[in-house]
N, C-alpha and C. Protein backbone atom coordinates (compact mmCIF):
# COMPACT_ATOMS: atom_id res chain seq x y z
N UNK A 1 130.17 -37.13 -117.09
CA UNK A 1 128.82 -37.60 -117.24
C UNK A 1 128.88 -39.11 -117.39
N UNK A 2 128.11 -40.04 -116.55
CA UNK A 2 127.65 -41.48 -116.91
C UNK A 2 126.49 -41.51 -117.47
N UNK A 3 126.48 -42.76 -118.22
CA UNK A 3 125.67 -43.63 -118.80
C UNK A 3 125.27 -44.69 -117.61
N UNK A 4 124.36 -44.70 -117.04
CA UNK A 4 123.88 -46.49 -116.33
C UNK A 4 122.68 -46.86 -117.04
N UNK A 5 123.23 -47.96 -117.40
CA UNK A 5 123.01 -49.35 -117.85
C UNK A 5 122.29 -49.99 -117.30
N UNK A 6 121.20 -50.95 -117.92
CA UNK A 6 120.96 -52.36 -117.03
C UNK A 6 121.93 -53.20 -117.49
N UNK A 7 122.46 -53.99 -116.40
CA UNK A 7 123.72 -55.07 -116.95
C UNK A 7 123.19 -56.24 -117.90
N UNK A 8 121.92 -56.84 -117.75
CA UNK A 8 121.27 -58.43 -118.14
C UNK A 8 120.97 -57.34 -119.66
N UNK A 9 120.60 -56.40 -120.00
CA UNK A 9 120.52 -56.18 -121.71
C UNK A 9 121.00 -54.57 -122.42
N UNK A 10 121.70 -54.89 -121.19
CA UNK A 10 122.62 -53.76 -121.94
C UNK A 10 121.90 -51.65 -122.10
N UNK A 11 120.65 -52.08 -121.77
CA UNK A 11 119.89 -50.58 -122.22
C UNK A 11 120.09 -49.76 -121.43
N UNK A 12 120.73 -48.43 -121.34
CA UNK A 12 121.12 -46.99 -121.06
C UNK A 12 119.49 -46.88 -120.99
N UNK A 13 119.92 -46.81 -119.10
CA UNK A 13 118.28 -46.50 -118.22
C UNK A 13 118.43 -45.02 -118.01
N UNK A 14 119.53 -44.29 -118.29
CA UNK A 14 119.37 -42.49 -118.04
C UNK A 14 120.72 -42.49 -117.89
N UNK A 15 121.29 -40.72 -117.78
CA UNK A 15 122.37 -40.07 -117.87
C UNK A 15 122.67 -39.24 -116.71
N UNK A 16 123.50 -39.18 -116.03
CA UNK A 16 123.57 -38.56 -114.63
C UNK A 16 125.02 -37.95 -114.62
N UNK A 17 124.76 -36.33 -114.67
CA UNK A 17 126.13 -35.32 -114.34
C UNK A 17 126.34 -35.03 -112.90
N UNK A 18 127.37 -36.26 -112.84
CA UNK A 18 127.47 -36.01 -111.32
C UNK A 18 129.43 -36.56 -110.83
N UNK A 19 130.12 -35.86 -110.07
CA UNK A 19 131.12 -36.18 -109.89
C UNK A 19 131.71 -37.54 -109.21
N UNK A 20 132.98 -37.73 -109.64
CA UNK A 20 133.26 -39.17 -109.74
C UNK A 20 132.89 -39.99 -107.52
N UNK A 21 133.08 -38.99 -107.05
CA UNK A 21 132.85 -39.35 -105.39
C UNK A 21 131.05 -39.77 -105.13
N UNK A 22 130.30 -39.19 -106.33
CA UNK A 22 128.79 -39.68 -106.22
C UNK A 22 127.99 -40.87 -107.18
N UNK A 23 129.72 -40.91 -108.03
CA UNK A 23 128.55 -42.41 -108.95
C UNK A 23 128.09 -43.36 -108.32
N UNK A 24 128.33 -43.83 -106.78
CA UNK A 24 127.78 -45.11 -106.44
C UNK A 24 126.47 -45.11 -105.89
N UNK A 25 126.09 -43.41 -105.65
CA UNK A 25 124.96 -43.08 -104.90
C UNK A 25 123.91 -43.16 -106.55
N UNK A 26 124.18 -43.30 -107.51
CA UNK A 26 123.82 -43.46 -108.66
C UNK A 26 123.16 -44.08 -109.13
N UNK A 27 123.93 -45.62 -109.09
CA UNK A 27 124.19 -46.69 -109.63
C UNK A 27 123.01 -47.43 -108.45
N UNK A 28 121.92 -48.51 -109.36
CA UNK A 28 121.12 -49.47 -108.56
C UNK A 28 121.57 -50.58 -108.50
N UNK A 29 121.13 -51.70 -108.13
CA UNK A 29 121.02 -52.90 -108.05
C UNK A 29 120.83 -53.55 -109.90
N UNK A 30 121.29 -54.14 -110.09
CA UNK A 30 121.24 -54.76 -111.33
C UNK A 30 121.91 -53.93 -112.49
N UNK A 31 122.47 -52.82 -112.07
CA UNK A 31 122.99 -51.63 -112.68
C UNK A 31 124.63 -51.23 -113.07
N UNK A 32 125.47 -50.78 -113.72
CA UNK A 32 126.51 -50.32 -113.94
C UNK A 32 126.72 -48.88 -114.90
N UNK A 33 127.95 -48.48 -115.15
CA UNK A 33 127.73 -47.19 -115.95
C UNK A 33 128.91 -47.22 -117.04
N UNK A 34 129.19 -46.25 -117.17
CA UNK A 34 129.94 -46.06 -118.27
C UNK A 34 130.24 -44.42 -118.57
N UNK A 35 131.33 -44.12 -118.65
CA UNK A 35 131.39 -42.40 -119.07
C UNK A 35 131.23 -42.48 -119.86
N UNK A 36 130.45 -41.06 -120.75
CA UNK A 36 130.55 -40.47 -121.86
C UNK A 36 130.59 -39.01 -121.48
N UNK A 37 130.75 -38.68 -123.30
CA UNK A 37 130.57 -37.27 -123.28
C UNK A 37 129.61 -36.45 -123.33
N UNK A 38 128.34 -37.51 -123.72
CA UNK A 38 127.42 -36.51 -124.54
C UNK A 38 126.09 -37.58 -124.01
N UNK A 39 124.84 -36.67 -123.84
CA UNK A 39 123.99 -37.72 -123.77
C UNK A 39 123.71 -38.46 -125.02
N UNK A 40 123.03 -39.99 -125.06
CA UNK A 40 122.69 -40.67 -126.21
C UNK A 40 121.46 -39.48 -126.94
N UNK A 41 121.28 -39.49 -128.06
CA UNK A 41 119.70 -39.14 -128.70
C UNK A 41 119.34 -39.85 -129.48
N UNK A 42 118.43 -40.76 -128.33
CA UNK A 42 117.28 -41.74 -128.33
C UNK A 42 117.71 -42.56 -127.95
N UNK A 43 116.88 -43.81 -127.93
CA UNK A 43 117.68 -45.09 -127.15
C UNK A 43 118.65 -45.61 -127.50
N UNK A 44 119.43 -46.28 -126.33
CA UNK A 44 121.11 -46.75 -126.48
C UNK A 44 120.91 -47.80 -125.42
N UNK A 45 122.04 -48.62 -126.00
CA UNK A 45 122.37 -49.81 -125.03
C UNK A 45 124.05 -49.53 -125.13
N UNK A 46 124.70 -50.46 -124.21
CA UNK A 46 126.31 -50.37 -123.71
C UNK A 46 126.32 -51.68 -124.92
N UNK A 47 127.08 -52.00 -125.56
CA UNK A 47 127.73 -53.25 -126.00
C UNK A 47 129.49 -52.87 -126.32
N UNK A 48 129.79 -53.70 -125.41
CA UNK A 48 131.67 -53.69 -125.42
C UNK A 48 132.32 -52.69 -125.21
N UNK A 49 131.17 -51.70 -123.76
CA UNK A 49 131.93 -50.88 -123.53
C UNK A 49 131.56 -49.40 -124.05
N UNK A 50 130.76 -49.85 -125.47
CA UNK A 50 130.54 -48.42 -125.83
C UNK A 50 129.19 -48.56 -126.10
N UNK A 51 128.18 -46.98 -126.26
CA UNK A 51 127.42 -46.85 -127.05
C UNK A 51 126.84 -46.84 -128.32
N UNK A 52 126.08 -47.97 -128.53
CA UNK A 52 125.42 -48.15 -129.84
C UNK A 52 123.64 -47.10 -129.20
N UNK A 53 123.62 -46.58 -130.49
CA UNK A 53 122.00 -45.71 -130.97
C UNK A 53 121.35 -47.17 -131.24
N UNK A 54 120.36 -47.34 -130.42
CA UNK A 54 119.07 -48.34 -131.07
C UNK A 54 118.34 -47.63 -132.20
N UNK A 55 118.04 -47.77 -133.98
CA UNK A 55 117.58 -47.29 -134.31
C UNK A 55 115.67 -47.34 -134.60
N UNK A 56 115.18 -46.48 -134.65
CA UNK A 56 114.18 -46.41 -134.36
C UNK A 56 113.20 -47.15 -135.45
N UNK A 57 112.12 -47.99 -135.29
CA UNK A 57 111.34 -48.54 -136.07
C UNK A 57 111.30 -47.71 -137.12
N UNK A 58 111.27 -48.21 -138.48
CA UNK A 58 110.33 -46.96 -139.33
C UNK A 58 108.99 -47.06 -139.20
N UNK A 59 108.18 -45.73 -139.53
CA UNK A 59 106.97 -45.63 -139.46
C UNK A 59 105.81 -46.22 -140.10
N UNK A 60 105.05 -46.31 -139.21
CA UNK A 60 103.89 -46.88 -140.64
C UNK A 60 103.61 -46.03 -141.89
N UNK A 61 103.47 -46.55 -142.90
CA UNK A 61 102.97 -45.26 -144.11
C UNK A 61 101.89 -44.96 -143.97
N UNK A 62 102.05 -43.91 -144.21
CA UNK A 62 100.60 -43.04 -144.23
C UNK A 62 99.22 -43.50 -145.34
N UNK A 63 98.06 -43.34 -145.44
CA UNK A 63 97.28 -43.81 -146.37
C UNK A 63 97.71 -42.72 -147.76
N UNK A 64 98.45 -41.54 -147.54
CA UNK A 64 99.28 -40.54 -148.38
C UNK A 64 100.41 -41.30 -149.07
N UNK A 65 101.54 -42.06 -148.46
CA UNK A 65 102.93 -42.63 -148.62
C UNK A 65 101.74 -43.56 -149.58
N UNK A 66 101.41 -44.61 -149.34
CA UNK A 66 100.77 -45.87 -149.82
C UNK A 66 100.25 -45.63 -151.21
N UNK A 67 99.36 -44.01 -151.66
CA UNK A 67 98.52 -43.69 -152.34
C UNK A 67 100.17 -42.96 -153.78
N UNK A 68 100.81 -42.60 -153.09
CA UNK A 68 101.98 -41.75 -153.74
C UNK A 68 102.71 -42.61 -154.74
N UNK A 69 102.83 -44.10 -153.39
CA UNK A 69 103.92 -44.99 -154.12
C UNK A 69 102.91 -46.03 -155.14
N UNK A 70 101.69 -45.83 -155.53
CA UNK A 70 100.62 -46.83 -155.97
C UNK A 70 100.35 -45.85 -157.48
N UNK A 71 100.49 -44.68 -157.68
CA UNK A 71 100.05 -44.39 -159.05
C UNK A 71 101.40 -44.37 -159.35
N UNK A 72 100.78 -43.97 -160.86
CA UNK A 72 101.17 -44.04 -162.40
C UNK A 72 102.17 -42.70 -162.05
N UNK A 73 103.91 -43.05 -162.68
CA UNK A 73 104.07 -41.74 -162.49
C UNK A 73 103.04 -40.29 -162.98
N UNK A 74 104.08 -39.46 -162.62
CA UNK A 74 103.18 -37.70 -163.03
C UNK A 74 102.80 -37.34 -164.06
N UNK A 75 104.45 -37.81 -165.33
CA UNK A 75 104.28 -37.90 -166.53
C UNK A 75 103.25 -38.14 -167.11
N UNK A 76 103.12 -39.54 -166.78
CA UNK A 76 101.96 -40.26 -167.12
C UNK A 76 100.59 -39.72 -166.66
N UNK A 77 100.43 -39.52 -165.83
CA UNK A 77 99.25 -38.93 -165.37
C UNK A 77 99.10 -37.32 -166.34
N UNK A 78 99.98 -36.59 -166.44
CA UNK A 78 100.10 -35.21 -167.18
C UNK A 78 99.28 -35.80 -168.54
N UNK A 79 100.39 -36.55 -169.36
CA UNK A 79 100.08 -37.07 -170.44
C UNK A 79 98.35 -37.51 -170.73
N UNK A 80 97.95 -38.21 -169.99
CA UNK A 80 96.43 -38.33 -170.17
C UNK A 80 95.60 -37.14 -170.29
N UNK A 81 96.06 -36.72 -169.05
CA UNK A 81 95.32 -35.42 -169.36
C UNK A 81 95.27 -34.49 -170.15
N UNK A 82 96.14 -34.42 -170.56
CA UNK A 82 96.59 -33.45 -171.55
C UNK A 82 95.94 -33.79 -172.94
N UNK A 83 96.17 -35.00 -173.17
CA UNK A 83 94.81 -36.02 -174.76
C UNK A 83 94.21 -35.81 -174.47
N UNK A 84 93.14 -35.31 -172.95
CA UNK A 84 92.04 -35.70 -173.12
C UNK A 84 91.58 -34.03 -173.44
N UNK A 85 92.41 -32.92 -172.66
CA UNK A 85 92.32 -31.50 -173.34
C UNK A 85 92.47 -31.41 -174.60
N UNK A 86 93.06 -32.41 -175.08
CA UNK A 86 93.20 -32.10 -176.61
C UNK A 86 92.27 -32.12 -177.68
N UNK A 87 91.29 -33.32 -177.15
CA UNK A 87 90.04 -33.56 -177.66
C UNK A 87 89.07 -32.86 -177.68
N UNK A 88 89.08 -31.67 -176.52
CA UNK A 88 87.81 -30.76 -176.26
C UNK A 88 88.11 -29.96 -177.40
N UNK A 89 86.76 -29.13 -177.24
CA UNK A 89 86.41 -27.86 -178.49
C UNK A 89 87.45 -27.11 -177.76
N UNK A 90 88.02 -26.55 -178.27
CA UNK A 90 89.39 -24.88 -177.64
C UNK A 90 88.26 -24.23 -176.50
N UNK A 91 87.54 -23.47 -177.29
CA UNK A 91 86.32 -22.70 -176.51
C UNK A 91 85.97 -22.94 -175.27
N UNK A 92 86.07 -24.45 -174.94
CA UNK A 92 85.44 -25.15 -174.07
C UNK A 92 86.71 -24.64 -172.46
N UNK A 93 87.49 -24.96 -173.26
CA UNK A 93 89.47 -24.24 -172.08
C UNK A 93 89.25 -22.66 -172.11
N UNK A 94 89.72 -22.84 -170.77
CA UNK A 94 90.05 -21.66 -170.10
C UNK A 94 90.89 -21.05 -170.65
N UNK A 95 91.47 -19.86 -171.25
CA UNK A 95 93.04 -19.01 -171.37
C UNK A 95 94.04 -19.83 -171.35
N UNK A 96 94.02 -19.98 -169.58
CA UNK A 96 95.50 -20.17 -169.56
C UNK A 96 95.55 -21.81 -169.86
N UNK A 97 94.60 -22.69 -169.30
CA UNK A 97 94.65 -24.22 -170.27
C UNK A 97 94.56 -24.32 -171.24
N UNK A 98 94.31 -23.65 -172.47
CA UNK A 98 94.56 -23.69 -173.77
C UNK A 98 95.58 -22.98 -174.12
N UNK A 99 96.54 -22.32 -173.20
CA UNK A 99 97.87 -21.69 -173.40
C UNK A 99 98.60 -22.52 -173.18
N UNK A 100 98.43 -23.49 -172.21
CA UNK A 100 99.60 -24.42 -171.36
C UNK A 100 99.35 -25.85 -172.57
N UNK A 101 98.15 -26.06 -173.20
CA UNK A 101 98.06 -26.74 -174.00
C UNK A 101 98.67 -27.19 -175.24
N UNK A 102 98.42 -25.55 -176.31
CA UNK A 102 99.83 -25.31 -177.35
C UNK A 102 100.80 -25.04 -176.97
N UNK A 103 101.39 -25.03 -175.73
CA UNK A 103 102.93 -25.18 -175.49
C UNK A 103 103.13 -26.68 -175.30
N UNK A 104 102.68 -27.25 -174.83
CA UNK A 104 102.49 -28.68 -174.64
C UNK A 104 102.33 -29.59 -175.84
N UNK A 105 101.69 -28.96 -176.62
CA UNK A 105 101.60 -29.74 -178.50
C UNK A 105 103.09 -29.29 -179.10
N UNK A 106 103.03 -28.68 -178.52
CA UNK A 106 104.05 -27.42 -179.45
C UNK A 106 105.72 -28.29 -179.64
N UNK A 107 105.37 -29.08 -177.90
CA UNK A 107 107.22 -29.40 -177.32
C UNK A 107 106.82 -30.85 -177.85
N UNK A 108 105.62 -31.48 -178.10
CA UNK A 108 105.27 -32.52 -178.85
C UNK A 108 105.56 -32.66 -179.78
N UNK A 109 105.63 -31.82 -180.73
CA UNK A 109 105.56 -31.66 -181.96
C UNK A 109 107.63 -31.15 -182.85
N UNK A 110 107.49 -31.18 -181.50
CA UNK A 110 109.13 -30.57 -181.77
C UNK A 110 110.19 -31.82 -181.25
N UNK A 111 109.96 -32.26 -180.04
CA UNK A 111 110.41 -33.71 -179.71
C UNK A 111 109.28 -34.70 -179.97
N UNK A 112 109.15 -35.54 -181.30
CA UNK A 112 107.76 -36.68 -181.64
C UNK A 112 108.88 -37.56 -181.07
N UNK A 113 107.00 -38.77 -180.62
CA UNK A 113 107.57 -40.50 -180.02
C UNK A 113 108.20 -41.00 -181.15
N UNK A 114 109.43 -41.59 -180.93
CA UNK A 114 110.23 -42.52 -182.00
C UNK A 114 109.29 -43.31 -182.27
N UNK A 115 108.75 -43.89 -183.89
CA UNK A 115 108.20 -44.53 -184.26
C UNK A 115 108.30 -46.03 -183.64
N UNK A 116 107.29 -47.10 -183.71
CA UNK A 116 107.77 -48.53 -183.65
C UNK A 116 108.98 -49.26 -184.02
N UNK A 117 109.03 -48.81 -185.15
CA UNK A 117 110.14 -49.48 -186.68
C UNK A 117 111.49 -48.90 -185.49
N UNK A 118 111.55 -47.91 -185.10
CA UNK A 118 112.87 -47.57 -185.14
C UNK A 118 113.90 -48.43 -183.58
């Protein structure tokens, strides 16, 4: 299998399985090749003979990626919420949020914030 090349920048223009008596019927004008074994996956250029992978731009972020990497960790976000369940009447929570609640005081109360002083 060849690789041809444009010669002036090097970029692997396609891959052609074809025996060594047909590479010239191949090969264009401004063109050369190169064996390999395997086709490239994704773009490639020849430099010194061998194949380098061009790697691919990264992507734009998503308005998701942007929004993910911009809050407050989870913790933090849990944590608020969780004071602010704490404040309601019980009555006011559902079962299982006033279940998930005293387990949540509970692991509070069992690991407390190290004071200032300490």
């Amino acid at each position: 299998m060849i690789a041809i090349f444009d010669i002036a920048s090097g970029m692997v223009r396609r891959t052609v399985n074809c025996p060594n008596t047909e590479i010239i019927y191949n090969i264009g004008l401004g063109e050369d090749y190169i064996t390999v074994q395997e086709v490239p996956q994704g773009p490639a250029r020849v430099v010194g003979g061998q194949i380098e992978l061009i790697p691919s731009p990264p992507a734009e972020p998503t308005y998701a990626d942007l929004r993910r990497a911009a809050y407050p960790p989870i913790g933090d976000q849990l944590d608020a919420i969780w004071k602010t369940f704490a404040m309601l009447d019980p009555a006011q929570l559902d079962p299982d949020t006033l279940a998930m609640l005293n387990l949540v005081e509970a692991i509070k109360s069992q690991y407390p914030e190290p004071s200032a002083s300490n």
